[in-house]
Protein backbone atom coordinates (compact mmCIF):
# COMPACT_ATOMS: atom_id res chain seq x y z
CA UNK A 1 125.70 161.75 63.66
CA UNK A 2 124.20 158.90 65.63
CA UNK A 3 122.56 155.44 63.56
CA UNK A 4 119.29 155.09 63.21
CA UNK A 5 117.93 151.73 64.33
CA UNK A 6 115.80 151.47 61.49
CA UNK A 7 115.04 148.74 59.76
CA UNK A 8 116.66 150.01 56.68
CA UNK A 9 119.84 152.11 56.83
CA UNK A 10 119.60 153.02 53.31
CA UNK A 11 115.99 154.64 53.80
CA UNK A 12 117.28 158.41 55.47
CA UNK A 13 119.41 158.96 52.24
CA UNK A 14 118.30 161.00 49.26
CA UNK A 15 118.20 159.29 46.08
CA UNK A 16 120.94 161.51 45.11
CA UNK A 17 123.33 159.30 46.81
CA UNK A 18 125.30 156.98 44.31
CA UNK A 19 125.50 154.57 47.69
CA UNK A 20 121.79 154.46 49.24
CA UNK A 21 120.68 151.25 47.83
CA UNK A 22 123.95 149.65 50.04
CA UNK A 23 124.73 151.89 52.07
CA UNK A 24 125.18 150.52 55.85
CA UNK A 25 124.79 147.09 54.96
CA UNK A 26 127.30 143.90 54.93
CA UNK A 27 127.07 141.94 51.62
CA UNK A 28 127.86 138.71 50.80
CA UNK A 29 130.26 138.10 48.12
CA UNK A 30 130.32 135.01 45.96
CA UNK A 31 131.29 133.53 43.02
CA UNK A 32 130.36 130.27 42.16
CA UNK A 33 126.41 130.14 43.99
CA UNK A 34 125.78 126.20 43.99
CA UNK A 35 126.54 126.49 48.07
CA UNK A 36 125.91 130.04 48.79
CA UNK A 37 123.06 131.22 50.85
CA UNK A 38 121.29 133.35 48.24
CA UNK A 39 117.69 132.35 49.91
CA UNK A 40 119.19 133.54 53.16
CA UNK A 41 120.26 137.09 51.91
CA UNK A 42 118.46 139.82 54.26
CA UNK A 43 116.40 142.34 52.12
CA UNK A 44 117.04 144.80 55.32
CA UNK A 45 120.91 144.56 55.85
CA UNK A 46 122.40 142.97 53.30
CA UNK A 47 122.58 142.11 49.85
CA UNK A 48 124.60 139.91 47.22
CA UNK A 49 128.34 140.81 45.27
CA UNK A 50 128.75 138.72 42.35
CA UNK A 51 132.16 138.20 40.77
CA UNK A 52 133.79 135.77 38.57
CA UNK A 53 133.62 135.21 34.55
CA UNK A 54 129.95 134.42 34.97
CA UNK A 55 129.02 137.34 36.99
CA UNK A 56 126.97 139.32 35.15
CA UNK A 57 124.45 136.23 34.25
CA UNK A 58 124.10 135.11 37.84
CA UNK A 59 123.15 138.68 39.28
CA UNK A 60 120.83 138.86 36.18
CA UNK A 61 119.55 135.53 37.10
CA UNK A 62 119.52 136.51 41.24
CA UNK A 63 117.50 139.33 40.50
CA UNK A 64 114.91 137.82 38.34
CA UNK A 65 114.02 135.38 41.36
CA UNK A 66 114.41 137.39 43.97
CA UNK A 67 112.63 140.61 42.52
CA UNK A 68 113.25 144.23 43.72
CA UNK A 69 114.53 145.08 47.43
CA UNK A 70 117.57 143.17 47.68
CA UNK A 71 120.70 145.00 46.49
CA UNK A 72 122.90 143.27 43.64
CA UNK A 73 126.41 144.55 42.98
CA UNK A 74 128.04 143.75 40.41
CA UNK A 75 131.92 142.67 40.32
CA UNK A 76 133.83 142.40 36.83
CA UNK A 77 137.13 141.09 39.07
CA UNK A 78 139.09 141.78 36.41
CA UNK A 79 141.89 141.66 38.69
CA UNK A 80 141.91 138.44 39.26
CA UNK A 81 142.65 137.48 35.87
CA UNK A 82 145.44 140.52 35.17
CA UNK A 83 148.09 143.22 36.96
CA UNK A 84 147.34 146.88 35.65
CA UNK A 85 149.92 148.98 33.90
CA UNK A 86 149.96 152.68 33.38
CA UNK A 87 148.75 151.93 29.98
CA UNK A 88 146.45 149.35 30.89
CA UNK A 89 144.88 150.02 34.61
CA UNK A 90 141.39 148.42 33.08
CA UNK A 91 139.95 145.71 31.63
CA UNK A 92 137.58 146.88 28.38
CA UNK A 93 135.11 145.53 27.28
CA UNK A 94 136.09 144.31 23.64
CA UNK A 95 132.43 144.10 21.77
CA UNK A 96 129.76 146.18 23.60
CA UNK A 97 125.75 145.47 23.20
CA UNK A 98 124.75 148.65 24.14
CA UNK A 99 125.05 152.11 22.33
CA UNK A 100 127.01 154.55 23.05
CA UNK A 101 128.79 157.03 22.28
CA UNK A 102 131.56 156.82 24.71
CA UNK A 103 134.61 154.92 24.22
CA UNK A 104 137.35 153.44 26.39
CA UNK A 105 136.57 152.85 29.98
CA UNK A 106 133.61 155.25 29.55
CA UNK A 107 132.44 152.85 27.25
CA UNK A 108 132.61 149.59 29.15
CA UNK A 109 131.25 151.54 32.58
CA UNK A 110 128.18 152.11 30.35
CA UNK A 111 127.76 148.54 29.32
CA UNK A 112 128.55 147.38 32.75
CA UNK A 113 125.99 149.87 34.36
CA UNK A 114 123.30 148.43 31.98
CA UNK A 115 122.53 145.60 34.36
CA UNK A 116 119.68 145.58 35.91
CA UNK A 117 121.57 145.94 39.18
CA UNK A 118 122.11 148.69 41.92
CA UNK A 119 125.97 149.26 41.33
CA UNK A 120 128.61 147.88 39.66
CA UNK A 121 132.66 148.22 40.34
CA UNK A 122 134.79 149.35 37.83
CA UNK A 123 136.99 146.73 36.04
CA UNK A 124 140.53 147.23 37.73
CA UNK A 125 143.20 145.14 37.25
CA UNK A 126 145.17 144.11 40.20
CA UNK A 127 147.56 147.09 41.46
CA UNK A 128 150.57 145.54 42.16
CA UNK A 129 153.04 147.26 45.41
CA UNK A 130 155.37 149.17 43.29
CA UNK A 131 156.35 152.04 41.15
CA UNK A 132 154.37 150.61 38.74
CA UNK A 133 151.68 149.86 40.14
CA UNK A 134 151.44 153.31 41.42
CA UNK A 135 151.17 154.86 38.12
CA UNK A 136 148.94 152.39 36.91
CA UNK A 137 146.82 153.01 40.11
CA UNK A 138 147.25 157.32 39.79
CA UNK A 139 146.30 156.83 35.80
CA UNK A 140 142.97 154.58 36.32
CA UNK A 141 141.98 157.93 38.80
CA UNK A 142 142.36 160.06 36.02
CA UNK A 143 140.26 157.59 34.05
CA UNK A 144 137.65 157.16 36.43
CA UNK A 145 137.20 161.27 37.11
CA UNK A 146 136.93 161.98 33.63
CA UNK A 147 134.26 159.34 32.98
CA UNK A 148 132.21 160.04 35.50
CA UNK A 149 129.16 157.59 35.18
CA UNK A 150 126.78 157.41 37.68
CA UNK A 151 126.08 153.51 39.27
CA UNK A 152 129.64 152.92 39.08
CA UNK A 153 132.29 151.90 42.48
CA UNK A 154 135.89 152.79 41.51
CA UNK A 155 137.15 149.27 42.37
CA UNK A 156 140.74 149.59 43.98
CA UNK A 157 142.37 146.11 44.43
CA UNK A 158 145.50 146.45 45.86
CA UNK A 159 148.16 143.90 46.98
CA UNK A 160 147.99 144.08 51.00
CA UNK A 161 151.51 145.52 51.08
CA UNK A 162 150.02 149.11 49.95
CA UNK A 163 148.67 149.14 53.42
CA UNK A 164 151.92 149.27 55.36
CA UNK A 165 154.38 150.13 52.37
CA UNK A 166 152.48 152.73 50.11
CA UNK A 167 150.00 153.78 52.51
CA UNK A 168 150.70 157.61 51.70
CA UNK A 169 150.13 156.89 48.00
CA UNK A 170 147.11 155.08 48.29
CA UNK A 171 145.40 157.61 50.82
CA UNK A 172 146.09 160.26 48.66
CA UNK A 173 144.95 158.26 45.53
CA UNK A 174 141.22 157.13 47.63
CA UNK A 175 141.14 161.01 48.08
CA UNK A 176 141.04 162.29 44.58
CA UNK A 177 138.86 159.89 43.52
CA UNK A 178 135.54 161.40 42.52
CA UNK A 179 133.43 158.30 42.29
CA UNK A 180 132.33 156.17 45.14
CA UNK A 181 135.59 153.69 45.80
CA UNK A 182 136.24 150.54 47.41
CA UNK A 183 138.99 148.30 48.68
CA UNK A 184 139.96 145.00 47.51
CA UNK A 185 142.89 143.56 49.35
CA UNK A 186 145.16 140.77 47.92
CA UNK A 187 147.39 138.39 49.27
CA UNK A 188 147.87 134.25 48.72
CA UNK A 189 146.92 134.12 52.11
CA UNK A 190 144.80 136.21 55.28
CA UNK A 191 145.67 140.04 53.67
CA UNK A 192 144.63 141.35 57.30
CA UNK A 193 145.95 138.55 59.45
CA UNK A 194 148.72 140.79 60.60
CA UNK A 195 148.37 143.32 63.65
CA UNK A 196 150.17 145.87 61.69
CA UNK A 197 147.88 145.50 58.01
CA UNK A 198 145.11 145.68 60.59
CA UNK A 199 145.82 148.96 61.76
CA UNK A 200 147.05 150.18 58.42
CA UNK A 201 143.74 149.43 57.17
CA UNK A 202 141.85 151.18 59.40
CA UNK A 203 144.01 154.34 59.02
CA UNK A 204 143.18 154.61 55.51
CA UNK A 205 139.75 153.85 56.62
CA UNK A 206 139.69 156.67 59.09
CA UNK A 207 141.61 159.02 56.39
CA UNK A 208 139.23 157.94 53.20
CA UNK A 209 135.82 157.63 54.67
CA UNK A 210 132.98 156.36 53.11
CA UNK A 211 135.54 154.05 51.30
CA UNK A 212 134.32 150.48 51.26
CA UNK A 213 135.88 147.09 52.01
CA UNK A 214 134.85 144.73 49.89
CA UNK A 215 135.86 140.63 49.55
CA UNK A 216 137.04 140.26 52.88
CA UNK A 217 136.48 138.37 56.28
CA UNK A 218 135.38 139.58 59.43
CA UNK A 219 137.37 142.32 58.69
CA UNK A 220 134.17 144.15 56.94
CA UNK A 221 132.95 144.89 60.55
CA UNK A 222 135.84 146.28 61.92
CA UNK A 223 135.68 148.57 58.78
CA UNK A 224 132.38 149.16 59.27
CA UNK A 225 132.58 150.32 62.49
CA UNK A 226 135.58 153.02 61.28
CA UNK A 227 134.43 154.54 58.44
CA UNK A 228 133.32 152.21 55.82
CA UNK A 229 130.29 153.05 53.71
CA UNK A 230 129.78 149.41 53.13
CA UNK A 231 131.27 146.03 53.34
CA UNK A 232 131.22 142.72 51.70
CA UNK A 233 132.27 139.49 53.21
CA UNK A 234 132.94 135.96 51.07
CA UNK A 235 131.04 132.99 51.33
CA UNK A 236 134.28 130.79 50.81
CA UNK A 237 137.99 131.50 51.25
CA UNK A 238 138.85 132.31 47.81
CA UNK A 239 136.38 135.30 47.82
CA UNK A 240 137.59 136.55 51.20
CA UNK A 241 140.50 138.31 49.32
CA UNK A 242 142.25 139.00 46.04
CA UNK A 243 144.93 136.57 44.80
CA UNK A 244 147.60 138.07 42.50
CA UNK A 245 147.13 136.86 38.97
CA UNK A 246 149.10 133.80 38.16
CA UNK A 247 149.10 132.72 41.65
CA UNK A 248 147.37 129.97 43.84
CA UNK A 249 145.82 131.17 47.17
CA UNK A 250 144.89 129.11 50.07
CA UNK A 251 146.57 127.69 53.50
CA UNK A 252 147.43 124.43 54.76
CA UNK A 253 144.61 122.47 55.73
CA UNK A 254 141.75 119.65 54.61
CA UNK A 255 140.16 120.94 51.41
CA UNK A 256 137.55 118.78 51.97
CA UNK A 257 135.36 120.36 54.63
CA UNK A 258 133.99 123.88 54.76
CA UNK A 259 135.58 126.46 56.92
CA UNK A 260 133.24 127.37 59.72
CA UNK A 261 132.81 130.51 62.43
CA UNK A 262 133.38 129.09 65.74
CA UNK A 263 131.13 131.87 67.46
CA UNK A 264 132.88 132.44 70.85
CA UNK A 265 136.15 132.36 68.76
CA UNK A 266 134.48 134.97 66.36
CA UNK A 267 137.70 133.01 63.69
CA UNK A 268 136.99 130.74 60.80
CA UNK A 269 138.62 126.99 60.85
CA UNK A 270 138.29 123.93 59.21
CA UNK A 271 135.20 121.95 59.87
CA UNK A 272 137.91 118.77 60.10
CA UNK A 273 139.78 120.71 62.20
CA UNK A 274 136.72 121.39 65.05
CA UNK A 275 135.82 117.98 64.95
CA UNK A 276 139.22 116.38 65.61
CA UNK A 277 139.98 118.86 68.69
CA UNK A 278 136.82 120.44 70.13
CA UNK A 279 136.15 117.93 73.38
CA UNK A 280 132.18 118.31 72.94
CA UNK A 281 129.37 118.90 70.67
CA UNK A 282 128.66 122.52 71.32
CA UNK A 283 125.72 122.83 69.14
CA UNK A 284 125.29 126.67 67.45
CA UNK A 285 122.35 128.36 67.82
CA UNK A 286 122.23 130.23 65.00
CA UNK A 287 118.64 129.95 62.46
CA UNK A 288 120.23 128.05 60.04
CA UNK A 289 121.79 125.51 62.98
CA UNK A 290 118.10 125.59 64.62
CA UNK A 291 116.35 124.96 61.65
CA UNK A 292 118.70 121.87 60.48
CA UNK A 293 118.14 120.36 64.16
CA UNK A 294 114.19 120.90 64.20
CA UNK A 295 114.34 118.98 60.26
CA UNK A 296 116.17 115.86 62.33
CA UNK A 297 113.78 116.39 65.62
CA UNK A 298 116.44 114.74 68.24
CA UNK A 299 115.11 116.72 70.63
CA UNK A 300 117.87 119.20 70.84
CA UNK A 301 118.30 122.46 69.42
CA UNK A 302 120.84 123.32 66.72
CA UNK A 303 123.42 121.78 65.13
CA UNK A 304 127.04 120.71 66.71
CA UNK A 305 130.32 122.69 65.74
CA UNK A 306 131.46 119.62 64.90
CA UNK A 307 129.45 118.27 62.34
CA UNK A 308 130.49 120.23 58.90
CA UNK A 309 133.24 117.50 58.29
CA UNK A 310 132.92 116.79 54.43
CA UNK A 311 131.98 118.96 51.13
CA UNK A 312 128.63 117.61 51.53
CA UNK A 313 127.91 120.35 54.72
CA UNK A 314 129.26 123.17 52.96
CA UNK A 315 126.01 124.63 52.06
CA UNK A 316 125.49 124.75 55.71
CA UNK A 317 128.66 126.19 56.93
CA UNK A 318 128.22 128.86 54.75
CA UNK A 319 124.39 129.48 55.78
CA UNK A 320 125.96 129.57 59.62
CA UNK A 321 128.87 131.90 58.74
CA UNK A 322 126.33 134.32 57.39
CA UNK A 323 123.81 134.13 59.53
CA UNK A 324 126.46 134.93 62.81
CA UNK A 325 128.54 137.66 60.95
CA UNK A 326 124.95 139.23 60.24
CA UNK A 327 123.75 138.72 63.64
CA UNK A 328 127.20 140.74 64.88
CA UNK A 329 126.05 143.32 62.45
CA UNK A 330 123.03 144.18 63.18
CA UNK A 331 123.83 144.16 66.75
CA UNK A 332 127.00 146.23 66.23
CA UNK A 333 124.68 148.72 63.68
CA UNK A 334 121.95 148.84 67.07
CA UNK A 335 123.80 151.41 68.27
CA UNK A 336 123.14 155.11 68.46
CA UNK A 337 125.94 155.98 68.01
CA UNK A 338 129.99 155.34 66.24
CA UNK A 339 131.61 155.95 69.19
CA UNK A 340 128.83 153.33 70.99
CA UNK A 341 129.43 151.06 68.20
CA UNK A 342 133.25 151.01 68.01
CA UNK A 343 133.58 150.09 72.01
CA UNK A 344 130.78 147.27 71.21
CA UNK A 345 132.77 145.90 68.63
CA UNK A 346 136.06 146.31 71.09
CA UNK A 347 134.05 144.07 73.55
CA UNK A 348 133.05 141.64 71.00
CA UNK A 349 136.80 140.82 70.45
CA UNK A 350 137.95 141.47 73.67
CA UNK A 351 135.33 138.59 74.80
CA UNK A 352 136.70 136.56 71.81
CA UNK A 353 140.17 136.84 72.38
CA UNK A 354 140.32 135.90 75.93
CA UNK A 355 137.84 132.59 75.14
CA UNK A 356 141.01 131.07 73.22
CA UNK A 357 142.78 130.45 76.25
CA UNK A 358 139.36 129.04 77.87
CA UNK A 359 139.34 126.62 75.25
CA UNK A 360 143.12 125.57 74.68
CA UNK A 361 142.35 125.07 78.92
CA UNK A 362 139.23 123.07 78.65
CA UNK A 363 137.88 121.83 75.84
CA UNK A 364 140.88 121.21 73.56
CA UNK A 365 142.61 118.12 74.01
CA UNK A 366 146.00 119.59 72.81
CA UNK A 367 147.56 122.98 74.55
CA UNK A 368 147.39 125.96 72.55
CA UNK A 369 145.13 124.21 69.59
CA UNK A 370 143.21 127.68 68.77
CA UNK A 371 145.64 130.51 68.09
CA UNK A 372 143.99 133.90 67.70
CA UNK A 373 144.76 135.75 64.80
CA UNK A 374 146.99 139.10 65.38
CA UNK A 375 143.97 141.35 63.51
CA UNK A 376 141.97 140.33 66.32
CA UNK A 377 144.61 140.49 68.71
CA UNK A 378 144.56 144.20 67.52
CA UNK A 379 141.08 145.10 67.39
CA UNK A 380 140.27 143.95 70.91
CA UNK A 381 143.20 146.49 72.10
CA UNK A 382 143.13 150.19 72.44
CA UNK A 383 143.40 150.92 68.62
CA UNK A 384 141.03 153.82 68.96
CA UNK A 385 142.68 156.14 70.27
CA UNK A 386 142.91 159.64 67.69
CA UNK A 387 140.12 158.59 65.81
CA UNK A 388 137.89 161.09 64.68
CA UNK A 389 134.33 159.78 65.98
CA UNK A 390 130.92 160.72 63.87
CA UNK A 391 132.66 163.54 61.98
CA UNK A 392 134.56 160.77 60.04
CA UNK A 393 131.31 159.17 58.25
């Protein structure tokens, strides 16, 4: 079935779908919203995750300024703060505000649903890659079938090993599932940095469509493009994946400035980091870059790659990171068809990949500077060959 150009995916579905307020669209996730681009959001495309312990009054708070239009999900995350156990795959809510006569996780899916948002994902705890895990992740199924209440996303945060070492399991799990379902993948560092998670991932994609991805990087439009019914992508690091409970995420690297999409590069890095090798000013021409150059009126247009150097530009390396992964959306989502927008997304990265060596050539002082991730590496290859096309969404 091709995709409509429309300006609003979600319009062609009947209000009997659980997903047609989000369906199509790439979200931005957050969780603390002092630098996020909340104003930025598009009404059309996109739309707002909110996680962390203060979730529930910042989407309250989100929606009561923005008004109706823009979709609002609603994240619990409470697997960031605990692992699930067979006896235990959910976090309940302890003193509920609402009636009901539910209990359990019927019960707290209620209270969560009460929002005033469009969805809200089920409180999971973090599945951990073992036996374990496993039955924690086959009981919280159960759970979720038998419950059964509408506005609710069966939240499946999984440590990124299930991709490649309990694939099977997992597939099978997604499958079974009643309830609309997305993925949450967790690692300390990149969860789909690997060639190998990137392919696993978009097998289980391919085998469990309409599943989403959500808290995730660039990622969300390679799912997107195979099978996902919608995506989220994080406005900082720490909400571009799941971090084990107990554990400290992050890489090596200044702390101190924002990471930043280099476009040609389509690959996040420090804004330290672009400043100290990039040769020249390349200045982004993205509307948030345009805008900040017009407020300074130097006479050029946009804003150089290598001016987000200190905490201070955060706000507006986040405000260019969304407005480029949205642009590659809505170009990818142009097209009439999956097939059509699987080889455009193939070209993007293809393009991407072979600019690294352009710039380790030219414009880095230092050989080999840029080193393209092995996702990418795989999603600008031939990775589509057996996959259904249309049929699969």
């Amino acid at each position: 079935m091709p995709r409509s150009p429309g300006p609003s995916p979600s319009a062609s579905h009947a209000p009997s779908d659980p997903l047609a307020a989000v369906r199509d669209r790439v979200l931005l996730h957050v969780k603390g919203t002092a630098s996020a681009p909340l104003d930025r959001v598009s009404v059309e495309s996109a739309g707002v995750v909110f996680s962390g312990k203060n979730a529930q009054d910042k989407a309250k708070e989100f929606v009561t300024e923005k008004g109706p239009g823009c979709p609002v999900v609603l994240d619990p995350s409470a697997y960031e703060d605990f692992h699930a156990t067979p006896e235990e795959p959910f976090t309940l809510e302890r003193q509920l505000r609402v009636d009901t006569r539910r209990t359990g996780v019927g019960a707290t899916l209620e209270h969560l649903a009460s929002n005033p948002v469009d969805l809200v994902l089920s409180p999971t705890r973090y599945l951990r890659c073992d036996d374990a895990g496993g039955r924690a992740l086959d009981e919280a199924v159960r759970q979720i079938n038998e419950a059964g209440v509408w506005g609710v996303v069966f939240s499946v945060p999984v440590d990124a090993r299930w991709l490649t070492d309990r694939r099977e399991h997992l597939v099978a799990s997604l499958r079974r599932a009643r309830a609309p379902k997305a993925l949450i993948l967790g690692d300390r560092g990149n969860p789909v940095g690997s060639g190998a998670r990137a392919r696993a991932l978009r097998e289980v994609l391919r085998a469990c469509p309409e599943t989403a991805l959500l808290r995730t990087d660039l990622a969300a439009l390679d799912a997107m493009a195979h099978g996902a019914a919608f995506a989220s992508i994080g406005d900082t690091a720490s909400v571009r994946h799941a971090v084990p409970p107990g554990k400290q995420g992050g890489g090596p690297g200044s702390k101190s400035s924002p990471d930043v999409i280099m476009p040609a590069l389509m690959g996040y890095f420090h804004g330290s980091t672009l400043a100290e090798r990039l040769r020249d000013s390349r200045r982004c021409d993205c509307l948030p870059c345009v805008e900040w150059g017009e407020a300074r009126d130097n006479g050029e247009v946009g804003r150089p790659l290598t001016d987000f150097q200190d905490t201070s530009d955060t706000g507006g390396a986040h405000a260019h990171n969304m407005a480029l992964w949205s642009r590659w959306w809505r170009e990818l989502r142009s097209e009439h068809s999956y097939d059509d927008m699987r080889a455009r997304w193939r070209g993007m990265c293809q393009r991407a990949h072979l600019e690294y060596e352009w710039h380790n050539r030219a414009i880095s002082p230092r050989q080999d500077t840029f080193r393209a991730s092995d996702a990418l590496r795989y999603w600008a290859g031939a990775g589509d060959e057996g996959s259904p096309s249309s049929a699969a969404r």
